[in-house]
N, C-alpha and C. Protein backbone atom coordinates (compact mmCIF):
# COMPACT_ATOMS: atom_id res chain seq x y z
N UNK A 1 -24.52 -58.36 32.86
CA UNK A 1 -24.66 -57.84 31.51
C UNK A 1 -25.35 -58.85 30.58
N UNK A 2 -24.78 -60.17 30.95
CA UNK A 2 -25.92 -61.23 30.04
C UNK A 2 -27.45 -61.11 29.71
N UNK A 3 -28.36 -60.48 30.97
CA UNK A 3 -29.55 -59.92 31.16
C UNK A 3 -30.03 -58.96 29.83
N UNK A 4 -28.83 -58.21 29.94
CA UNK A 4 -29.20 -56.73 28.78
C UNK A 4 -28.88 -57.69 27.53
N UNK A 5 -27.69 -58.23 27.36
CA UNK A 5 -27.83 -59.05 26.01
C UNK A 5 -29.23 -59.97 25.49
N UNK A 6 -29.30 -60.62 26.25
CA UNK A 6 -30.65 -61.45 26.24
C UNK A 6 -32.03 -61.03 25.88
N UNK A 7 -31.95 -59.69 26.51
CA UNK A 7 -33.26 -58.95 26.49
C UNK A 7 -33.29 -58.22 25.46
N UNK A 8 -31.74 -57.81 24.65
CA UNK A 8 -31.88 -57.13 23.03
C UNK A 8 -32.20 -57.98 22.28
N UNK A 9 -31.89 -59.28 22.37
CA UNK A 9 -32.09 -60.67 21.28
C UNK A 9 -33.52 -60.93 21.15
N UNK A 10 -34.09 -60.77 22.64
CA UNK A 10 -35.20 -61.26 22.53
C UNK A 10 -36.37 -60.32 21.91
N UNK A 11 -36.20 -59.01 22.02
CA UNK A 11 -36.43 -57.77 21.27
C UNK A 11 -36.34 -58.42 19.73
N UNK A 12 -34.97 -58.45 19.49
CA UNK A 12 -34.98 -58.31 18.16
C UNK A 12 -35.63 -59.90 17.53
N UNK A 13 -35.33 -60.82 18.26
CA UNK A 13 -36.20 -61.92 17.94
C UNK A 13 -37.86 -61.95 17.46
N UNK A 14 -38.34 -61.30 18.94
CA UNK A 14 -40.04 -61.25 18.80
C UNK A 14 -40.38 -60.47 17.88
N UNK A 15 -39.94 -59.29 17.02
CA UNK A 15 -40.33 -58.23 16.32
C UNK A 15 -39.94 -58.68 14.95
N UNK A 16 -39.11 -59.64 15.28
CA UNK A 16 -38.61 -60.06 13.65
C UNK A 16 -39.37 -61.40 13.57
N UNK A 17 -40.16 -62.02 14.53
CA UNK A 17 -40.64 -63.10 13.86
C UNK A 17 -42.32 -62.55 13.76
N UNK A 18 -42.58 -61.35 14.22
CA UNK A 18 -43.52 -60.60 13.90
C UNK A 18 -43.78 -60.27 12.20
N UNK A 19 -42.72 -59.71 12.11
CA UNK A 19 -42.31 -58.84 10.88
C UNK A 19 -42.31 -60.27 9.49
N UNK A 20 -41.56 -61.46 9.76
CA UNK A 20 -41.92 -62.68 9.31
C UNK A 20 -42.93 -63.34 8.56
N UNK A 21 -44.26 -63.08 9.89
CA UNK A 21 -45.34 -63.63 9.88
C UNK A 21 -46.15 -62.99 8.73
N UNK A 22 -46.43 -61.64 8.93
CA UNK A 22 -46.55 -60.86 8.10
C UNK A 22 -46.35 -60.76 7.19
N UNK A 23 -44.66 -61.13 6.36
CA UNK A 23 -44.26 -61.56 5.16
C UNK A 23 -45.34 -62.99 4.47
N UNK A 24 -45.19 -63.52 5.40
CA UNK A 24 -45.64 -64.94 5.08
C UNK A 24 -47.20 -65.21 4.96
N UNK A 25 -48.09 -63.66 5.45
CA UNK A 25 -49.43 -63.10 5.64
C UNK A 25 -49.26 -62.65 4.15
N UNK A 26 -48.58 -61.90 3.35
CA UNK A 26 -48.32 -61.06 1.99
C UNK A 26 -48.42 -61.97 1.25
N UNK A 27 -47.20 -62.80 1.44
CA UNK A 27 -47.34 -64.17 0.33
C UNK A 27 -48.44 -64.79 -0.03
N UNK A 28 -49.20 -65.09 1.36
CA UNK A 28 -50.16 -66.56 0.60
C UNK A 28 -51.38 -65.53 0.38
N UNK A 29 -51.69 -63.92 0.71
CA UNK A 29 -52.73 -63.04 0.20
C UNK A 29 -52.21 -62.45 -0.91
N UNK A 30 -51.73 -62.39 -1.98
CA UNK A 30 -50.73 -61.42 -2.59
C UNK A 30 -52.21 -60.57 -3.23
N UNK A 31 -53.35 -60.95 -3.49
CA UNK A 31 -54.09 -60.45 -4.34
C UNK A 31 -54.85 -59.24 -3.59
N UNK A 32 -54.50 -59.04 -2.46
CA UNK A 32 -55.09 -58.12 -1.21
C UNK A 32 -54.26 -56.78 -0.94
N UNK A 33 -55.13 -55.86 -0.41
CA UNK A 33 -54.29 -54.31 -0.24
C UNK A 33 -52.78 -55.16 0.98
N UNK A 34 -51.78 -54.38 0.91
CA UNK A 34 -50.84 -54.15 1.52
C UNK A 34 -50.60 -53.53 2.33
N UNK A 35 -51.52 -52.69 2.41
CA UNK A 35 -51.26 -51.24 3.64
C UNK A 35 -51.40 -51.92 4.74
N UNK A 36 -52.27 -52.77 5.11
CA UNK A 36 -52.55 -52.59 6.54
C UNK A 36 -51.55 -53.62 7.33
N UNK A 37 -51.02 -54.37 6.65
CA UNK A 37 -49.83 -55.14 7.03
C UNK A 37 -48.47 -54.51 6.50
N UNK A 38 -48.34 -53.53 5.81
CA UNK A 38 -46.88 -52.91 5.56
C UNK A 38 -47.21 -51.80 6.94
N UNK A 39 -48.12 -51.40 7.62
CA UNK A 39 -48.42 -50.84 8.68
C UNK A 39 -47.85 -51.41 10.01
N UNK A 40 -48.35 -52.68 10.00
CA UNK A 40 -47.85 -53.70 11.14
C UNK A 40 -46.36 -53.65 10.99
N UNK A 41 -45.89 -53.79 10.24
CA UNK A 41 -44.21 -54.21 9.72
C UNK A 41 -43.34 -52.62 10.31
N UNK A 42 -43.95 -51.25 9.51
CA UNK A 42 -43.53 -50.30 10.47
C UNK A 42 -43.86 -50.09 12.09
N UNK A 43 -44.85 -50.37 12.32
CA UNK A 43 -44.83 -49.95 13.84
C UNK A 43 -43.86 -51.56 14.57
N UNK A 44 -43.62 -52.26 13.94
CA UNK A 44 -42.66 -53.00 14.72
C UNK A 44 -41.77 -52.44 14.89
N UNK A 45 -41.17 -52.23 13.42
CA UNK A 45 -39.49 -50.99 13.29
C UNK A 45 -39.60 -50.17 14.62
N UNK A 46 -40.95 -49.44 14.94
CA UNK A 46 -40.80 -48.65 14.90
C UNK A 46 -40.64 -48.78 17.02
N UNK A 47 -40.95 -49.84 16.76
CA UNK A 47 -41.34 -50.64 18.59
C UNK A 47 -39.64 -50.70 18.86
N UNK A 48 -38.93 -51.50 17.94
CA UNK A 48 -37.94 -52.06 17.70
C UNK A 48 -37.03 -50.66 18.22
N UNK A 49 -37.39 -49.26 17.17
CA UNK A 49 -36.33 -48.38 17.79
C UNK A 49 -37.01 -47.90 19.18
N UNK A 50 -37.41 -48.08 19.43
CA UNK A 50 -38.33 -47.25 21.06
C UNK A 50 -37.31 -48.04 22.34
N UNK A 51 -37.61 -49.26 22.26
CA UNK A 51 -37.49 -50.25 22.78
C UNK A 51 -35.23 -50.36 23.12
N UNK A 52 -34.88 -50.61 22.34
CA UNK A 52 -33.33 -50.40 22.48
C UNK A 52 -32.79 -49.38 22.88
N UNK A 53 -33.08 -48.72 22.80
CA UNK A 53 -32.11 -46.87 23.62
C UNK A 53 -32.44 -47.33 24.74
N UNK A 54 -34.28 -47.86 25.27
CA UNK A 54 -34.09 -47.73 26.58
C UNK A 54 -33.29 -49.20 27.43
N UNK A 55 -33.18 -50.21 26.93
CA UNK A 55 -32.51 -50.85 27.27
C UNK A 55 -31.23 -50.45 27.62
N UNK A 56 -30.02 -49.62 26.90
CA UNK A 56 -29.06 -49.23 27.19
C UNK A 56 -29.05 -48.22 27.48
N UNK A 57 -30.51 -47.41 28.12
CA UNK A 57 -30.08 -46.25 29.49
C UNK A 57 -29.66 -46.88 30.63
N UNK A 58 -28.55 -46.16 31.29
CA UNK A 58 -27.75 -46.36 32.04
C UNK A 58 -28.39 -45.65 33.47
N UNK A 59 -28.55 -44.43 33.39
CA UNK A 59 -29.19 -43.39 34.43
C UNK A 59 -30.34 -43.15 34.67
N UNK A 60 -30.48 -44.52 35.58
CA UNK A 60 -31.80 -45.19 35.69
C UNK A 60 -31.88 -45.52 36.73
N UNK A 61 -32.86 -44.97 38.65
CA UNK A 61 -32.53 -45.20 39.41
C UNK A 61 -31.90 -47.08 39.91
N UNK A 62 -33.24 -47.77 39.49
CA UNK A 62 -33.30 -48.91 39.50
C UNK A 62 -32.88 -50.12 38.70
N UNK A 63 -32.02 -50.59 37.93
CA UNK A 63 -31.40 -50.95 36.33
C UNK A 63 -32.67 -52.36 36.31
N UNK A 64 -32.93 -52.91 37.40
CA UNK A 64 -33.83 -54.30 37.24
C UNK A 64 -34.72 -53.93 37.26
N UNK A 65 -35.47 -53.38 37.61
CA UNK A 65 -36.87 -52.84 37.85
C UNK A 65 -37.05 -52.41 36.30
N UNK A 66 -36.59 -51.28 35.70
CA UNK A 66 -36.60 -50.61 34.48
C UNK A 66 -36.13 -51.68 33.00
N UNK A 67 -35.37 -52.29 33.33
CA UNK A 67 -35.02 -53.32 32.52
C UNK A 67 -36.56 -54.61 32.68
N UNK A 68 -37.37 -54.77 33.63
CA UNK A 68 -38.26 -55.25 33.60
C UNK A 68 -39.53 -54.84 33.36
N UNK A 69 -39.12 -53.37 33.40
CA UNK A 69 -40.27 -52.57 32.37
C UNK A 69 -40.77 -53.03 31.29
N UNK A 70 -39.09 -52.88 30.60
CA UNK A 70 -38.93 -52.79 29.62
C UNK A 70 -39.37 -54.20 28.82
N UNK A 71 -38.84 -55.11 29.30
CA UNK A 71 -39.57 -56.36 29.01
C UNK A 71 -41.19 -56.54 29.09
N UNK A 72 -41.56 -56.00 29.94
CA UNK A 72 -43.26 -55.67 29.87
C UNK A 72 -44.22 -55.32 28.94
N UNK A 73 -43.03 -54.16 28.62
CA UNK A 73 -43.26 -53.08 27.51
C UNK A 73 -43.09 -53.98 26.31
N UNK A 74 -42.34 -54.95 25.87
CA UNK A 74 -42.07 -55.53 24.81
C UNK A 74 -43.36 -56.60 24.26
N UNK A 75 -44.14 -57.53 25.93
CA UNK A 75 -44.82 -58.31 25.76
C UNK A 75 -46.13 -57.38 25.02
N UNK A 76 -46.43 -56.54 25.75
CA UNK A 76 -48.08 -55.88 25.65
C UNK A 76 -47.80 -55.04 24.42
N UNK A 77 -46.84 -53.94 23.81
CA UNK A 77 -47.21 -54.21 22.27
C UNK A 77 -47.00 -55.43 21.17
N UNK A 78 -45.90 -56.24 21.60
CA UNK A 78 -46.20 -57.22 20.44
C UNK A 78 -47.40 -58.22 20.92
N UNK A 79 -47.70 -58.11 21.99
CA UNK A 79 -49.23 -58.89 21.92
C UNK A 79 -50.29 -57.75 20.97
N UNK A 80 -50.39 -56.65 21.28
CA UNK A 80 -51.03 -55.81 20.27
C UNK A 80 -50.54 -55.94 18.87
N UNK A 81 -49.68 -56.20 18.38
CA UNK A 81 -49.53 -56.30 17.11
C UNK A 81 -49.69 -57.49 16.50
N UNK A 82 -49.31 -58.68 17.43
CA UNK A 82 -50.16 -59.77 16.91
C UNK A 82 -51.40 -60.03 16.74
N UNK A 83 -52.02 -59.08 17.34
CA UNK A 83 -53.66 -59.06 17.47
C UNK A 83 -53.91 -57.91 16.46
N UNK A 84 -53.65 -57.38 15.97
CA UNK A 84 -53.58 -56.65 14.32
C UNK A 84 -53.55 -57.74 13.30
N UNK A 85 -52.34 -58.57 13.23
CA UNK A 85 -51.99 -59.25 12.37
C UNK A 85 -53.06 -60.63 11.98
N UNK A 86 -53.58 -60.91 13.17
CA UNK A 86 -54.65 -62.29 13.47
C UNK A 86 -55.73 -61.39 13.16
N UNK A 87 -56.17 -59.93 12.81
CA UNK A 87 -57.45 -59.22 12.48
C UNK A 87 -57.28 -59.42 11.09
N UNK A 88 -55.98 -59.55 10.38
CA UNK A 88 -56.09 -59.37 8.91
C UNK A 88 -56.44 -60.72 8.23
């Protein structure tokens, strides 16, 4: 079970130091539109809820395999969203 803990932290870690950066992107631009980084900030949320249900599906042939999906799944959009964020 340590695995599934680890892998929600690290979820909620990477998306929140996403979400962070972004803050800290607002700050030192304040004089610039907002949309396209209050954009980034929802589709994290929005990664963020995708991402946890499937961690705690249970009825799942394989639990490591799918749980290493899932981690997959975590790297390749927040690499896409960091690569949004480094466009702005």
């Amino acid at each position: 079970m340590a695995n599934i803990r680890d892998l929600k932290k690290d979820i909620n870690y990477v998306l929140g130091d996403i979400i962070e950066a972004v803050y800290i992107y607002e700050l030192a631009n304040s004089g610039t539109d907002m949309k396209k980084s209050e954009a980034i900030i929802d589709e994290a949320i929005e990664i963020f809820d995708d991402l946890i249900p499937k961690v705690s599906e249970r009825k799942v042939e394989n639990r490591a395999a799918h749980l290493k999906g899932v981690r997959k799944e975590l790297e390749e959009r927040a690499n896409k969203l960091v690569d949004k964020l480094n466009k702005l």
